[in-house]
PDB file of N, CA and C in Angstrom:
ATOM      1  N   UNK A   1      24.151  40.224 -58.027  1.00  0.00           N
ATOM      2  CA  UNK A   1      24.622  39.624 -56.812  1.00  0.00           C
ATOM      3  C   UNK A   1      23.523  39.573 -55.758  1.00  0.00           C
ATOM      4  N   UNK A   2      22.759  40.577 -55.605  1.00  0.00           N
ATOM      5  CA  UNK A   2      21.676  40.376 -54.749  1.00  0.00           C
ATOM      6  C   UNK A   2      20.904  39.932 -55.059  1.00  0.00           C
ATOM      7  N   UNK A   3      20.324  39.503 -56.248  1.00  0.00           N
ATOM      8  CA  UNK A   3      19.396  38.778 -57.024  1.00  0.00           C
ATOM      9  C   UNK A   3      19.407  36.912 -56.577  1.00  0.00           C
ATOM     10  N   UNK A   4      20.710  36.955 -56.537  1.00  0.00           N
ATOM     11  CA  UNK A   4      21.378  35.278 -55.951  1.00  0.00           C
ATOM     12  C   UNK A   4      21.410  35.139 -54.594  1.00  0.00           C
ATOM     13  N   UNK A   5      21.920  36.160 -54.009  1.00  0.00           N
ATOM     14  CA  UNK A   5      21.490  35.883 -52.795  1.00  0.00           C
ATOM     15  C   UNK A   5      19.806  35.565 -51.899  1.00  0.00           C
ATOM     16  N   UNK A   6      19.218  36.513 -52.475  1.00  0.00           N
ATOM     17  CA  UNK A   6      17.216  36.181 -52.045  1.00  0.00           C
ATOM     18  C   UNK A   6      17.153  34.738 -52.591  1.00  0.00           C
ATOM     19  N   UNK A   7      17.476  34.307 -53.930  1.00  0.00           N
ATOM     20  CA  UNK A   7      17.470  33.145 -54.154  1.00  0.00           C
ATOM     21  C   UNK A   7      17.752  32.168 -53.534  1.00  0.00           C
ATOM     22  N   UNK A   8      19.116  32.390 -53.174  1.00  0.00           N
ATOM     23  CA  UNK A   8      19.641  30.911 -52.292  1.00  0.00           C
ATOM     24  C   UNK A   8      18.512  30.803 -50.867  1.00  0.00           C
ATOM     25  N   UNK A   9      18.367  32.334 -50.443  1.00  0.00           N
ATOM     26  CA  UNK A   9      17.596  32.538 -49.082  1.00  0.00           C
ATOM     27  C   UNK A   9      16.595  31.738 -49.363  1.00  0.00           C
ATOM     28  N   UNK A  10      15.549  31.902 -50.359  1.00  0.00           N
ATOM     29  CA  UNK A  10      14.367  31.565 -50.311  1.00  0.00           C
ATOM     30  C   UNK A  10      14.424  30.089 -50.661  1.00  0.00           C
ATOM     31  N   UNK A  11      15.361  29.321 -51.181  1.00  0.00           N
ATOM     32  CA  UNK A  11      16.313  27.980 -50.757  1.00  0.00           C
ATOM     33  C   UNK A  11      15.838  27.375 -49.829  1.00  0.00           C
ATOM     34  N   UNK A  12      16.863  28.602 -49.073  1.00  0.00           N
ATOM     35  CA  UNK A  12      17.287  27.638 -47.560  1.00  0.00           C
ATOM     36  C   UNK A  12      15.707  27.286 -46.774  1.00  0.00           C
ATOM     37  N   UNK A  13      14.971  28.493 -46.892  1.00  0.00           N
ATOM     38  CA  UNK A  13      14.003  28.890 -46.307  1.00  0.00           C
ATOM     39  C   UNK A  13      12.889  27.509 -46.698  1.00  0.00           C
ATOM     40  N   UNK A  14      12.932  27.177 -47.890  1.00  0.00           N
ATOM     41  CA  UNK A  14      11.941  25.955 -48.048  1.00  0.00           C
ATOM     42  C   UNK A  14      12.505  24.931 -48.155  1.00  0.00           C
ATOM     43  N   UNK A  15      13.972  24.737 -47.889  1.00  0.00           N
ATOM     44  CA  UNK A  15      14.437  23.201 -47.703  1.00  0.00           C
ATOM     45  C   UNK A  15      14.053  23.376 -45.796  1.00  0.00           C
ATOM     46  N   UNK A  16      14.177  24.126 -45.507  1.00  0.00           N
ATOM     47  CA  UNK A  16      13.787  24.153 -43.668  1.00  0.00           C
ATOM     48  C   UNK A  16      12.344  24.001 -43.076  1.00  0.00           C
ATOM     49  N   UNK A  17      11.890  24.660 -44.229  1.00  0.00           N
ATOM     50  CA  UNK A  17      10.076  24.087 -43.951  1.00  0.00           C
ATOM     51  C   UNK A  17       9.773  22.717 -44.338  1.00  0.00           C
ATOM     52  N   UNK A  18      10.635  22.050 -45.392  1.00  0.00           N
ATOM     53  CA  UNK A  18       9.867  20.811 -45.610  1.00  0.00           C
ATOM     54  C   UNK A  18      10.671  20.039 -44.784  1.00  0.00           C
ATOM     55  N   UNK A  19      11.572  20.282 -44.636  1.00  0.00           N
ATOM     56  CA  UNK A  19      12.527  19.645 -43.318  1.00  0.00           C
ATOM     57  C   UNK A  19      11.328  19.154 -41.863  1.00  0.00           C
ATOM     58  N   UNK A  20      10.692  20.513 -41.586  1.00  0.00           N
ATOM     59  CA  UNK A  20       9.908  20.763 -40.825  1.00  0.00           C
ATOM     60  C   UNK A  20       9.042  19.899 -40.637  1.00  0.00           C
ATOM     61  N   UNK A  21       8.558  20.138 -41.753  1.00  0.00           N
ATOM     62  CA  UNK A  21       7.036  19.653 -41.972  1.00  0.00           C
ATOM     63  C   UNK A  21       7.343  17.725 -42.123  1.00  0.00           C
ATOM     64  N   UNK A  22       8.398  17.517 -42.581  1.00  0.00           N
ATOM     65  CA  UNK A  22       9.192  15.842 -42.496  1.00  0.00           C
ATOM     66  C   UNK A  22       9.062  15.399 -40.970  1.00  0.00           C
ATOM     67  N   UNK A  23       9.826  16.180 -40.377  1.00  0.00           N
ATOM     68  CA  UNK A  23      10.109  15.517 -38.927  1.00  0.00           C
ATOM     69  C   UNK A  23       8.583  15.360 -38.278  1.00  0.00           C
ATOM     70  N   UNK A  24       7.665  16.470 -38.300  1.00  0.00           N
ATOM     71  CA  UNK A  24       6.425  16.446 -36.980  1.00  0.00           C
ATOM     72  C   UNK A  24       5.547  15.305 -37.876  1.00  0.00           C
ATOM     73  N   UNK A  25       5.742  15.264 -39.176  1.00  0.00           N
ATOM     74  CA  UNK A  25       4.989  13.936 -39.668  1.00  0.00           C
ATOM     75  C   UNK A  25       5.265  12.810 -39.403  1.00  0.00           C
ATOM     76  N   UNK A  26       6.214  12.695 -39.405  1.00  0.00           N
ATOM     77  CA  UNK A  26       6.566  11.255 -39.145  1.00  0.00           C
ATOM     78  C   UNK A  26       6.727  11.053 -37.260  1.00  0.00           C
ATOM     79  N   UNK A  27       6.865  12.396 -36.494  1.00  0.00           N
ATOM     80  CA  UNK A  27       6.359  12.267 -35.303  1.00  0.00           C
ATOM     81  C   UNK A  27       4.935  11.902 -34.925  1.00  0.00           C
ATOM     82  N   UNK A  28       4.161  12.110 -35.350  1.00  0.00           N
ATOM     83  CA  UNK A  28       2.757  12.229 -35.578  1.00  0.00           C
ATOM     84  C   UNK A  28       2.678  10.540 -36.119  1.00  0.00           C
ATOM     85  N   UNK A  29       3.047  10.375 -37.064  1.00  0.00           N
ATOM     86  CA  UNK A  29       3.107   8.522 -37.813  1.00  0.00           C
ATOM     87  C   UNK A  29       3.460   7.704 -36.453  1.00  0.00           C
ATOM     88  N   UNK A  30       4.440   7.962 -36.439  1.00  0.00           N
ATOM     89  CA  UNK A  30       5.119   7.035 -35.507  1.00  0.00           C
ATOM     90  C   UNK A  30       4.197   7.048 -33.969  1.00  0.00           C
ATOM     91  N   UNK A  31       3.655   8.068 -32.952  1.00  0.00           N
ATOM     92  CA  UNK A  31       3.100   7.855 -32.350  1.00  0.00           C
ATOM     93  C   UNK A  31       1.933   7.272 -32.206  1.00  0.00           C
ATOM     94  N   UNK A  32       1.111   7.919 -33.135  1.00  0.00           N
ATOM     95  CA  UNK A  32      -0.347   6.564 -33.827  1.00  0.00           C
ATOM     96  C   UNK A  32       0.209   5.401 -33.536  1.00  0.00           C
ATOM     97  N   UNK A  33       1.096   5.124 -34.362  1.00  0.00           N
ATOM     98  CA  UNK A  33       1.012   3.630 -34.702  1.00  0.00           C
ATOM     99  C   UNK A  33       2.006   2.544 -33.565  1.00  0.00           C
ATOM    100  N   UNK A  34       2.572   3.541 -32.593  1.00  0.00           N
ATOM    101  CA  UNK A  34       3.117   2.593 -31.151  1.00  0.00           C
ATOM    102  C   UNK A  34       2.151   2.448 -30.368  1.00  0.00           C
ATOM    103  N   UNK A  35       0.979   3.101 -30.395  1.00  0.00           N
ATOM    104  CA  UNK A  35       0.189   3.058 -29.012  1.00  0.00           C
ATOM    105  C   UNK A  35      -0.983   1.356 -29.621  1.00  0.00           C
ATOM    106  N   UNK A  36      -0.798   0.711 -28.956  1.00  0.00           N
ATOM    107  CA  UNK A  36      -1.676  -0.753 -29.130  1.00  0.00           C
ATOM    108  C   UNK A  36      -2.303  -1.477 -28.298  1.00  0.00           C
ATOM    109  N   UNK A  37      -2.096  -0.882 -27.386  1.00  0.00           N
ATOM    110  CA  UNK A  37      -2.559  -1.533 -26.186  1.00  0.00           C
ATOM    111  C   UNK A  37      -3.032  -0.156 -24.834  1.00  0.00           C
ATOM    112  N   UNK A  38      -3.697  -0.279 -24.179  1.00  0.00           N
ATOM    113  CA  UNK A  38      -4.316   0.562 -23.123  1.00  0.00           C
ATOM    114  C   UNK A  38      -5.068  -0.371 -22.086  1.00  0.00           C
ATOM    115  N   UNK A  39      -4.400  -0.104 -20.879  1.00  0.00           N
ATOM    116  CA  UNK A  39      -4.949  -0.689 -19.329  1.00  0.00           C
ATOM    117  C   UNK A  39      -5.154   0.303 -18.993  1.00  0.00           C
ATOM    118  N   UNK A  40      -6.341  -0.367 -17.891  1.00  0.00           N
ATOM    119  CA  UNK A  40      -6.245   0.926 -16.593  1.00  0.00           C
ATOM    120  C   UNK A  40      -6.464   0.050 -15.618  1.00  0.00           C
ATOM    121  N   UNK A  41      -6.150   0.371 -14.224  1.00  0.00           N
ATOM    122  CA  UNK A  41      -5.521  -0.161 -13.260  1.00  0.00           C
ATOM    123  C   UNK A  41      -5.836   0.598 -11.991  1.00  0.00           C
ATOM    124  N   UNK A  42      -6.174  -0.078 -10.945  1.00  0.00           N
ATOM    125  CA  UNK A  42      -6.234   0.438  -9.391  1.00  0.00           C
ATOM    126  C   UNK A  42      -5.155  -0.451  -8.330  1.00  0.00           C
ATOM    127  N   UNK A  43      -4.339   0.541  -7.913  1.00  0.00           N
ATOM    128  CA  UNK A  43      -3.178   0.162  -7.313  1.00  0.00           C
ATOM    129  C   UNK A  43      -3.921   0.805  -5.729  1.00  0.00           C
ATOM    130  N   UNK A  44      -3.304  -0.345  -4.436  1.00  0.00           N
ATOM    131  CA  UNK A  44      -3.372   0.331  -3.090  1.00  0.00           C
ATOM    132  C   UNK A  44      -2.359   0.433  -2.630  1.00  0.00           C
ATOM    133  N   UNK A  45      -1.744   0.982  -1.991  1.00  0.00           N
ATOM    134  CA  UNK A  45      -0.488   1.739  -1.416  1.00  0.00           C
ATOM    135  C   UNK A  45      -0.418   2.507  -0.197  1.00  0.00           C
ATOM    136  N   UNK A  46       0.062   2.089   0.714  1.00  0.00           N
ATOM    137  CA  UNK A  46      -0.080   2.589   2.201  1.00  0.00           C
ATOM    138  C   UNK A  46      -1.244   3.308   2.106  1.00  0.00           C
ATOM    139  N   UNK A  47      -2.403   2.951   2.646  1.00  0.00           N
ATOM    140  CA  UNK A  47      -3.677   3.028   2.491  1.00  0.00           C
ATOM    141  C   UNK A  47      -4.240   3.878   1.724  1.00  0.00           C
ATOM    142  N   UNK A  48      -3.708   4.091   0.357  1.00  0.00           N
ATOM    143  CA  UNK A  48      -4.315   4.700  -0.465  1.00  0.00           C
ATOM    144  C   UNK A  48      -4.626   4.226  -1.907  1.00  0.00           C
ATOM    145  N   UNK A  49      -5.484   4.815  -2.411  1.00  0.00           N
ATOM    146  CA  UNK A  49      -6.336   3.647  -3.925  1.00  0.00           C
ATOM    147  C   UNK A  49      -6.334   4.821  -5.181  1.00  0.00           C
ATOM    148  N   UNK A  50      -5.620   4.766  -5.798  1.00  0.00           N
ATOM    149  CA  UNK A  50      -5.090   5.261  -6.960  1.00  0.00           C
ATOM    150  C   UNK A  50      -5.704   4.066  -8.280  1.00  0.00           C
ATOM    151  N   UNK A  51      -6.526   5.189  -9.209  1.00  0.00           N
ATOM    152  CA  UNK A  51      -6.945   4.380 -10.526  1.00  0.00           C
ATOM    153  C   UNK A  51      -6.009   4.963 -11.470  1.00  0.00           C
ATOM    154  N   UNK A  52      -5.519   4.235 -12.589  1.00  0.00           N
ATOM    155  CA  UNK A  52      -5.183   5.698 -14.036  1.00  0.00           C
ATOM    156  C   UNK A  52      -5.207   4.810 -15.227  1.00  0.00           C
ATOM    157  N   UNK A  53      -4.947   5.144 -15.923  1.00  0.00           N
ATOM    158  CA  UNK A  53      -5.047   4.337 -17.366  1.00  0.00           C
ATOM    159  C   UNK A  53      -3.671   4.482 -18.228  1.00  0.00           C
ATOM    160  N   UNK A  54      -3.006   3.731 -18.690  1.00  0.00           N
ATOM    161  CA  UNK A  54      -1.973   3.856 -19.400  1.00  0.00           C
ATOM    162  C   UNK A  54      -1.790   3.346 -20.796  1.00  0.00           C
ATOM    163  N   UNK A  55      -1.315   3.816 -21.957  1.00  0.00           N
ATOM    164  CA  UNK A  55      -0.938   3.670 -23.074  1.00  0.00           C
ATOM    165  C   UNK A  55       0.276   2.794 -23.704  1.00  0.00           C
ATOM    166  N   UNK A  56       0.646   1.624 -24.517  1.00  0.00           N
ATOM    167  CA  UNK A  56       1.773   1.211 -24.381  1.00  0.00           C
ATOM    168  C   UNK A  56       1.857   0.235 -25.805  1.00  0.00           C
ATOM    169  N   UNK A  57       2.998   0.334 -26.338  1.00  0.00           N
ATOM    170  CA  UNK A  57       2.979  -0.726 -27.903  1.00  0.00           C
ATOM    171  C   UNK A  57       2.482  -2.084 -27.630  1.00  0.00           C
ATOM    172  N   UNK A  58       2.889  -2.766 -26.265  1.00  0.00           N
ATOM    173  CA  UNK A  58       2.080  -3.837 -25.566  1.00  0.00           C
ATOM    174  C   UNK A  58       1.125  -3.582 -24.540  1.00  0.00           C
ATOM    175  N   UNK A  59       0.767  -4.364 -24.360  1.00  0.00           N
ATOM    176  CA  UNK A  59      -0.059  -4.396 -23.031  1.00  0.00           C
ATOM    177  C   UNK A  59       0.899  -4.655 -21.480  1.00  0.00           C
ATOM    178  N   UNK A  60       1.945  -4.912 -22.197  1.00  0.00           N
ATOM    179  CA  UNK A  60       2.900  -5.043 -20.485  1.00  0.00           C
ATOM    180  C   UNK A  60       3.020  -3.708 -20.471  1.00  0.00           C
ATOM    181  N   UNK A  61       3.479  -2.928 -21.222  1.00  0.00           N
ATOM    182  CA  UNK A  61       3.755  -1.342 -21.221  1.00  0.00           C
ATOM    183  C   UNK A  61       2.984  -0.620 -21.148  1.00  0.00           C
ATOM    184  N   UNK A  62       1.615  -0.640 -21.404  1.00  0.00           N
ATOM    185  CA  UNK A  62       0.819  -0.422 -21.115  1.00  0.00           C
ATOM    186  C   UNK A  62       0.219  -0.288 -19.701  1.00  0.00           C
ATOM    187  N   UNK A  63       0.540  -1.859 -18.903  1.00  0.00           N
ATOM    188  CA  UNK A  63      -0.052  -1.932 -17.407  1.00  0.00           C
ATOM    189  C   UNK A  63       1.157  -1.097 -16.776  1.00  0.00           C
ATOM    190  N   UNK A  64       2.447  -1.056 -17.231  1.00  0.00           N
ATOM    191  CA  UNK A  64       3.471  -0.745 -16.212  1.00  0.00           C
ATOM    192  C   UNK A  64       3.437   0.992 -16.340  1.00  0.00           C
ATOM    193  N   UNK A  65       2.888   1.574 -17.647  1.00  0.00           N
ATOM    194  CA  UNK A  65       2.616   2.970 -17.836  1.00  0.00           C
ATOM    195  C   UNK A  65       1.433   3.550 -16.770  1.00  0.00           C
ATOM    196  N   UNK A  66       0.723   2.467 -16.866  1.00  0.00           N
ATOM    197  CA  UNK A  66      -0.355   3.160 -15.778  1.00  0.00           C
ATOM    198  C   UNK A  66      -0.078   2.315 -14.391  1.00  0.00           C
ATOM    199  N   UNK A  67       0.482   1.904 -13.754  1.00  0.00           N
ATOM    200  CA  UNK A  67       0.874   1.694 -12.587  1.00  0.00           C
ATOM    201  C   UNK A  67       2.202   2.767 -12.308  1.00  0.00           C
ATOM    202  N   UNK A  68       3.122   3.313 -12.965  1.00  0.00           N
ATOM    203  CA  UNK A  68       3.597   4.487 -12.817  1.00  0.00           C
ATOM    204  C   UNK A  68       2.871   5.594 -12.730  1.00  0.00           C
ATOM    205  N   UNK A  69       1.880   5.607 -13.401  1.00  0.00           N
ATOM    206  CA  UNK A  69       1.600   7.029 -13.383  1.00  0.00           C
ATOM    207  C   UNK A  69       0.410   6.929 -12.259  1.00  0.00           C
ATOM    208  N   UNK A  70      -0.347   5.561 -11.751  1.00  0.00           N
ATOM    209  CA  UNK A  70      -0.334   5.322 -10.546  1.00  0.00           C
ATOM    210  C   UNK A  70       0.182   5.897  -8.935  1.00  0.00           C
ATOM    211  N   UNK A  71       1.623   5.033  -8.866  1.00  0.00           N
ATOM    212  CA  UNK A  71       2.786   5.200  -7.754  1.00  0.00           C
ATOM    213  C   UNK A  71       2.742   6.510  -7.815  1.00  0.00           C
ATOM    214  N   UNK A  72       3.122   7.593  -8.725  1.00  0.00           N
ATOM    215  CA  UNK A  72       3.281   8.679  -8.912  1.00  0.00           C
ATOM    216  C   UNK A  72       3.180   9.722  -7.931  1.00  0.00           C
ATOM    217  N   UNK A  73       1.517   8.928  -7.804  1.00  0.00           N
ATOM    218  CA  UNK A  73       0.665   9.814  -7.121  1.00  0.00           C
ATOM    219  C   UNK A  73       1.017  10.148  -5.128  1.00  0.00           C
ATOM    220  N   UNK A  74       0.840   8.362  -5.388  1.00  0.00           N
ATOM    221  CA  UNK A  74       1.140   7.855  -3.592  1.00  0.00           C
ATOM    222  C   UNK A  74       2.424   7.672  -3.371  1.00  0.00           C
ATOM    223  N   UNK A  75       3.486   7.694  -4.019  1.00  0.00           N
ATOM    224  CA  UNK A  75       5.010   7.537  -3.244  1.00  0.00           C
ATOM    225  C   UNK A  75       5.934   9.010  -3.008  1.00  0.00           C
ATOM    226  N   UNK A  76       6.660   9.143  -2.743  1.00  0.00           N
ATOM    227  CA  UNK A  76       7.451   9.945  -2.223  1.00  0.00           C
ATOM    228  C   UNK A  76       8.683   9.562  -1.843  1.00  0.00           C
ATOM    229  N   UNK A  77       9.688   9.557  -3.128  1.00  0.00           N
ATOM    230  CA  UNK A  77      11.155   9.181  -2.846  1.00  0.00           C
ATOM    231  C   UNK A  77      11.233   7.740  -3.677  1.00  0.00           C
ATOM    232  N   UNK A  78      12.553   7.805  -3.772  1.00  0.00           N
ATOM    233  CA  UNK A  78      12.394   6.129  -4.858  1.00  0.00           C
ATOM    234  C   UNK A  78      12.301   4.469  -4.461  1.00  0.00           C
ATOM    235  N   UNK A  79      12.457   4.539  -2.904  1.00  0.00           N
ATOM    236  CA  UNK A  79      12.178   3.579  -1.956  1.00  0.00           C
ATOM    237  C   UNK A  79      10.718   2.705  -2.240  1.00  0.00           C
ATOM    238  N   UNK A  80      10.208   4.485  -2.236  1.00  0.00           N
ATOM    239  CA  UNK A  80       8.154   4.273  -2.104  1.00  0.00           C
ATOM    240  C   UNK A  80       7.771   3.648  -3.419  1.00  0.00           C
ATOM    241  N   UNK A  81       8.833   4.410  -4.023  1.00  0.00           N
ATOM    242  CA  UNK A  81       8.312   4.318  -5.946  1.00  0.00           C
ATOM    243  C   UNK A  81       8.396   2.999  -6.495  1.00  0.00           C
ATOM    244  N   UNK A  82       9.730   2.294  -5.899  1.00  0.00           N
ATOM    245  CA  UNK A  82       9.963   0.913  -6.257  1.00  0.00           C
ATOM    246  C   UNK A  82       9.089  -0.166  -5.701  1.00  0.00           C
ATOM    247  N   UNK A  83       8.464   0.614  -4.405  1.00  0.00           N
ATOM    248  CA  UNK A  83       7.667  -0.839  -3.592  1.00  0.00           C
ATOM    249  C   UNK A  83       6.252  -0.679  -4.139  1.00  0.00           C
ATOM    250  N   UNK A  84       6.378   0.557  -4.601  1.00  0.00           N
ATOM    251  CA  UNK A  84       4.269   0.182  -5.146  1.00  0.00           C
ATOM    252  C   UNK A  84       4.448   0.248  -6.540  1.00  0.00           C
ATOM    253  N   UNK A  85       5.832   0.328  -7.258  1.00  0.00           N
ATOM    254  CA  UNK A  85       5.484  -0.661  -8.468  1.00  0.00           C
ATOM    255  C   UNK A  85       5.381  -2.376  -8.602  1.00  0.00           C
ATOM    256  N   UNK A  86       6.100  -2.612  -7.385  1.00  0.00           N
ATOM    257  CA  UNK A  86       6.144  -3.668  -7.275  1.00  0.00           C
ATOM    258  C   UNK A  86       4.548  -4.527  -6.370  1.00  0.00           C
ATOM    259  N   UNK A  87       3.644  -3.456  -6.507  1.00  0.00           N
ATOM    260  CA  UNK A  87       2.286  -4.008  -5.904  1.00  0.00           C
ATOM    261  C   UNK A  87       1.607  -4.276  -6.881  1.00  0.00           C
ATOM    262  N   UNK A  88       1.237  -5.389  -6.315  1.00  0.00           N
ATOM    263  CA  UNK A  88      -0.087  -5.965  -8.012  1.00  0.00           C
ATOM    264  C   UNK A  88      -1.059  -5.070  -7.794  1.00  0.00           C
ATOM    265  N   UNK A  89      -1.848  -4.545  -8.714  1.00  0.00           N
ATOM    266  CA  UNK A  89      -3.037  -3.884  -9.045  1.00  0.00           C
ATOM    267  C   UNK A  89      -4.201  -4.630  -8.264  1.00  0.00           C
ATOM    268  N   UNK A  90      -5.221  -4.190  -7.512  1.00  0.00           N
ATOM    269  CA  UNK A  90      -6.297  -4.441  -6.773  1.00  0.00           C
ATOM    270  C   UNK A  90      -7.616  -4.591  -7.956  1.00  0.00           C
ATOM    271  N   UNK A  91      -7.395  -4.536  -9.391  1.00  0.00           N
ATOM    272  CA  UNK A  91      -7.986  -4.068 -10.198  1.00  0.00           C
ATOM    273  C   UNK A  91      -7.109  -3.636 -11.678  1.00  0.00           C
ATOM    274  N   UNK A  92      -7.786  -4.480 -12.506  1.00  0.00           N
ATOM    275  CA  UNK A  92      -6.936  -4.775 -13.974  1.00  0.00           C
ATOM    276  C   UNK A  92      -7.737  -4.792 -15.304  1.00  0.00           C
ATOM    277  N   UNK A  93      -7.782  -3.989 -16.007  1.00  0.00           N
ATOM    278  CA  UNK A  93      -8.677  -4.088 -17.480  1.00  0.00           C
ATOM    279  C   UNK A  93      -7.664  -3.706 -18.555  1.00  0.00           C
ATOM    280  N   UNK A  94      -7.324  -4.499 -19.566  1.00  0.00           N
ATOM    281  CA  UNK A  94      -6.540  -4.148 -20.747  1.00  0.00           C
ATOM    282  C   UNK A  94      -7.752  -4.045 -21.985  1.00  0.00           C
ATOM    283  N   UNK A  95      -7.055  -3.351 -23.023  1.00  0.00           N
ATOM    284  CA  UNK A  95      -7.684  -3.626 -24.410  1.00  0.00           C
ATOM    285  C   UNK A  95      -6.350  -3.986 -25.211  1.00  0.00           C
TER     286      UNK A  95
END
């Protein structure tokens, strides 16, 4: 009886590691292969000049990733956040 039991344990124990080892791979796959595009961007905003670079499966997602992480910097409250996403970039480079 205890002989079956370590058994099943040592089971469970490596259906949970390859379980494991399944999910962060294909986390790992899947992030590689969304990122396709990269801008970076200089936004001005009540007199301030914020550069950053953003990552994105397009290049729209890309510019709008780094104009968030932009605003980020210079707004305060979601008023601010909405009006300097809504500012064109002073400065624009995609790949």
């Amino acid at each position: 009886m205890v002989e079956r039991k370590q058994g099943s344990n040592r089971l469970r124990i490596l259906a949970l590691m390859v379980g494991i080892a399944a999910v962060i791979g294909t986390l790992i796959f899947s992030s590689m292969r969304s990122v396709q595009a990269e801008c970076s961007l200089c936004v001005e905003f009540r007199g301030q000049r914020q550069c950053r670079t953003g990552l994105g499966p397009s290049q729209t997602e890309a510019q709008d990733a780094a104009q968030r992480a932009a605003c980020a910097v210079m707004s305060s409250g979601m008023d601010e956040s909405i009006a300097c996403s809504r500012t064109p970039p002073v400065q624009l480079q995609c790949q």
